[in-house]
C-alpha atoms as a PDB file:
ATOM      1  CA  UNK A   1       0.936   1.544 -16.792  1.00  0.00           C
ATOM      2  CA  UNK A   2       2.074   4.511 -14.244  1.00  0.00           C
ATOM      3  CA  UNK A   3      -0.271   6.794 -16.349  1.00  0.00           C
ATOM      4  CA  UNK A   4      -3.376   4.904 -15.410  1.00  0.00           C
ATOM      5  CA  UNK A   5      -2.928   4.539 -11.899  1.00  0.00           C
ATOM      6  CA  UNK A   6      -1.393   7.742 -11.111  1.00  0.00           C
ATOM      7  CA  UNK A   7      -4.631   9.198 -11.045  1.00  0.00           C
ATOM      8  CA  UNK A   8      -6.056   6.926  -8.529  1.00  0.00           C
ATOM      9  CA  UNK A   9      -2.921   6.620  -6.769  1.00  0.00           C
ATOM     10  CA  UNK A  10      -3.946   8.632  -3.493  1.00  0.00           C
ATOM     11  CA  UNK A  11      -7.131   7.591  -3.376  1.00  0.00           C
ATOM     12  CA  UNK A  12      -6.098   4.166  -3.563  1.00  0.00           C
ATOM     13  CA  UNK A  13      -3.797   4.773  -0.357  1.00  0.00           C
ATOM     14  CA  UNK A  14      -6.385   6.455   1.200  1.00  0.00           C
ATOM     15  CA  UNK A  15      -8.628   3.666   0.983  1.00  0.00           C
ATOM     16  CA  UNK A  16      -6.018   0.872   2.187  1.00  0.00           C
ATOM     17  CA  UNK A  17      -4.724   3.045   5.182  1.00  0.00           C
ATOM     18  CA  UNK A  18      -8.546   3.321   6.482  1.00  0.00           C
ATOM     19  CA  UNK A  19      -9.690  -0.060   6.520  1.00  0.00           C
ATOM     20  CA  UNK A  20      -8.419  -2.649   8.849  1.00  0.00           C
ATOM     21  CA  UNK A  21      -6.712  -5.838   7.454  1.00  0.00           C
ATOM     22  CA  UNK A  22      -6.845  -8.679   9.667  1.00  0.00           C
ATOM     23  CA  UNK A  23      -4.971 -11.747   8.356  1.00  0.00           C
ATOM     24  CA  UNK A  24      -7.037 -15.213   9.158  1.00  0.00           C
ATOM     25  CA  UNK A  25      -4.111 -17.249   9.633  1.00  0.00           C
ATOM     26  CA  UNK A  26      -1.094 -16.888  11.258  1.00  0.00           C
ATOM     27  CA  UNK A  27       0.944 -16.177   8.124  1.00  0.00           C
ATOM     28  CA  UNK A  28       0.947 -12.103   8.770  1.00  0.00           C
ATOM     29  CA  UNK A  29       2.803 -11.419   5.123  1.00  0.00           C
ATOM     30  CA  UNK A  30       0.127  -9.371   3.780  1.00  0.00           C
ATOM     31  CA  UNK A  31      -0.200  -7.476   6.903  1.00  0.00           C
ATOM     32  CA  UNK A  32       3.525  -6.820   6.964  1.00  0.00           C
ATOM     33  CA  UNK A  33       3.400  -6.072   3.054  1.00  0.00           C
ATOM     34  CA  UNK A  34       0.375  -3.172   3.492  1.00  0.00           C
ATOM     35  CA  UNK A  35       2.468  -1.724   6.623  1.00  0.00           C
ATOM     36  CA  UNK A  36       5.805  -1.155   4.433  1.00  0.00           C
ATOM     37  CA  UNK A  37       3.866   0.097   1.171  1.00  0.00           C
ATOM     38  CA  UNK A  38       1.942   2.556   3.656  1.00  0.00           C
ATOM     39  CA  UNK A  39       5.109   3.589   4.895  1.00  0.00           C
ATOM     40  CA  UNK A  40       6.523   4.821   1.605  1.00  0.00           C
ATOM     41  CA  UNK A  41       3.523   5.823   0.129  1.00  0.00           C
ATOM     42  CA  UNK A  42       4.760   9.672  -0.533  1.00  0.00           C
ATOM     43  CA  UNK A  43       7.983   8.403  -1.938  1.00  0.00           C
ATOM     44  CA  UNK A  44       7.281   8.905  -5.821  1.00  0.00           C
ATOM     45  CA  UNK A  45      10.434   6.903  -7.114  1.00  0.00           C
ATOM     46  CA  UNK A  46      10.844   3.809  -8.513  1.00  0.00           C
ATOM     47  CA  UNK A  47      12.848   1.570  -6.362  1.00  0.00           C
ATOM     48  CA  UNK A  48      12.137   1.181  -2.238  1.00  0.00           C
ATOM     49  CA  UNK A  49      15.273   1.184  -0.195  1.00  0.00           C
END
């Protein structure tokens, strides 16, 4: 599956980093989630650590 997404892979990024994501409920997972993939979204291997 990398092959198909590599493409879009920046743009993708891009697009999360600019918009803002406000969680409705108190349960900030998602928000905490989108922060850490953010984070290592230059890292091109295929664990996080």
């Amino acid at each position: 599956m990398w092959r198909y997404f590599k493409v879009g892979r920046g743009e993708l990024f891009r697009i999360l980093a600019k918009l803002r994501w406000v969680a409705n409920s108190q349960d900030k997972s998602f928000e905490r989630a989108l922060a850490f993939v953010l984070a290592y979204c230059r890292r091109h291997t295929d664990w996080f650590t």
